[in-house]
C-alpha atoms as a PDB file:
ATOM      1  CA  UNK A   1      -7.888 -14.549  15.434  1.00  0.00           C
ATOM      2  CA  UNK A   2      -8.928 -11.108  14.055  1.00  0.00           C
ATOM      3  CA  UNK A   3      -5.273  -9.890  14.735  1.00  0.00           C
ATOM      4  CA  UNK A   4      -3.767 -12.963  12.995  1.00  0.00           C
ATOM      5  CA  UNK A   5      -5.769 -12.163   9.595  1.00  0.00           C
ATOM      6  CA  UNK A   6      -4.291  -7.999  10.230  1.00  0.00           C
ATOM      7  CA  UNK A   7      -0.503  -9.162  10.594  1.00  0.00           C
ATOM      8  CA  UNK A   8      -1.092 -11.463   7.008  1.00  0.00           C
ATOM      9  CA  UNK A   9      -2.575  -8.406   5.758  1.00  0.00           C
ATOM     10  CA  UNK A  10       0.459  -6.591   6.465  1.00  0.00           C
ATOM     11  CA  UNK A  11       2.769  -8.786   5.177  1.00  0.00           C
ATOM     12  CA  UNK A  12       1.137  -9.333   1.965  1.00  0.00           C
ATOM     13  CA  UNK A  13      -0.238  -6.143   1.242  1.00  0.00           C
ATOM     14  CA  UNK A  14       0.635  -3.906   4.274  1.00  0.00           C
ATOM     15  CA  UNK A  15      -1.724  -0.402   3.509  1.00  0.00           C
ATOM     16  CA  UNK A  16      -4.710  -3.133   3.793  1.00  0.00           C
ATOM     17  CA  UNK A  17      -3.631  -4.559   6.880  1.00  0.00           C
ATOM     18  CA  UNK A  18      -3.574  -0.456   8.650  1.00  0.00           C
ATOM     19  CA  UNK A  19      -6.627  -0.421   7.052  1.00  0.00           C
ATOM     20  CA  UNK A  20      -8.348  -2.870   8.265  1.00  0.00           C
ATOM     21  CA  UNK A  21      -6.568  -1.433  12.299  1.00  0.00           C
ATOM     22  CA  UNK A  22      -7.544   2.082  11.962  1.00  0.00           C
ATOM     23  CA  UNK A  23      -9.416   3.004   8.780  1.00  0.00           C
ATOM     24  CA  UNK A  24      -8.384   6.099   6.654  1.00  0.00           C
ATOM     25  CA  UNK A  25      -6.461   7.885   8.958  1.00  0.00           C
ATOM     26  CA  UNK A  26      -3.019   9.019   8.741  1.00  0.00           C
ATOM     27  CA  UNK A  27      -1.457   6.217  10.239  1.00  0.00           C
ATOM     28  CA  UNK A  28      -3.023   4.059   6.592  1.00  0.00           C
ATOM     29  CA  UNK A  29      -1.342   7.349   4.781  1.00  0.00           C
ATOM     30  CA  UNK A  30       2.180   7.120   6.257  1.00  0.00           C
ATOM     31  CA  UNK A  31       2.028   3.179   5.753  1.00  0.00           C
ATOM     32  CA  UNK A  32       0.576   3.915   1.528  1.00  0.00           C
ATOM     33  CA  UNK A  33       3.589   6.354   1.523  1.00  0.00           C
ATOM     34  CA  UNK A  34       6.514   3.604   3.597  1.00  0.00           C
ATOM     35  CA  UNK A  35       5.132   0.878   1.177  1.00  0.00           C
ATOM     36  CA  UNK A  36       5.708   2.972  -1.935  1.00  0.00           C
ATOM     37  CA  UNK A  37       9.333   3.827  -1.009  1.00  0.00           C
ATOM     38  CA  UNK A  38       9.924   0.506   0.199  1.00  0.00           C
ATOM     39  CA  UNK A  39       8.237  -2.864   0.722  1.00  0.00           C
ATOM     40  CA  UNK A  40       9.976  -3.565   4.072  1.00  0.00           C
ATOM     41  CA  UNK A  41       9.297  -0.397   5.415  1.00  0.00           C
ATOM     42  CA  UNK A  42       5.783  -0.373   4.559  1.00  0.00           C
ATOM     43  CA  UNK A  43       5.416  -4.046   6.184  1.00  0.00           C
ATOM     44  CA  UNK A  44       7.333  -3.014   9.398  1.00  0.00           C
ATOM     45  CA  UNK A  45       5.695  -0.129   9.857  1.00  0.00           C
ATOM     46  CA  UNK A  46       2.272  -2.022   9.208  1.00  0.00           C
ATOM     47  CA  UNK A  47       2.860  -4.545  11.854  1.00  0.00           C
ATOM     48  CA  UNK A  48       3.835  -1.810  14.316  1.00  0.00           C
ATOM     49  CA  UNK A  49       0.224  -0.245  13.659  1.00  0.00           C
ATOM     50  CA  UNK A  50      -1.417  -3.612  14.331  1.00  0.00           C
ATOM     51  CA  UNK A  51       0.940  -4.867  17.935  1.00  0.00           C
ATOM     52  CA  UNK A  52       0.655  -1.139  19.344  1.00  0.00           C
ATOM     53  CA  UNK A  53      -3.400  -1.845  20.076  1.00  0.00           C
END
């Protein structure tokens, strides 16, 4: 359930979803960074973060 509510996270506002994974680490700084130069990027990248646990 508590990965469920990460992956909507991601989708909707992916920096959160990292976040909410692994805190303010640089994985949340690549995906602030991926979400600013793209939207896609930012969500793939975000969902990637979440599904490698």
């Amino acid at each position: 359930m508590g990965d469920l509510i990460r992956i909507l996270c991601a989708i909707f506002l992916p920096p959160l979803g990292v976040f909410l994974q692994v805190g303010l680490g640089k994985d949340f700084w690549i995906n602030i960074l991926l979400t600013l130069l793209g939207y896609l990027p930012g969500i793939i990248h975000a969902v990637w973060v979440i599904a490698r646990k």
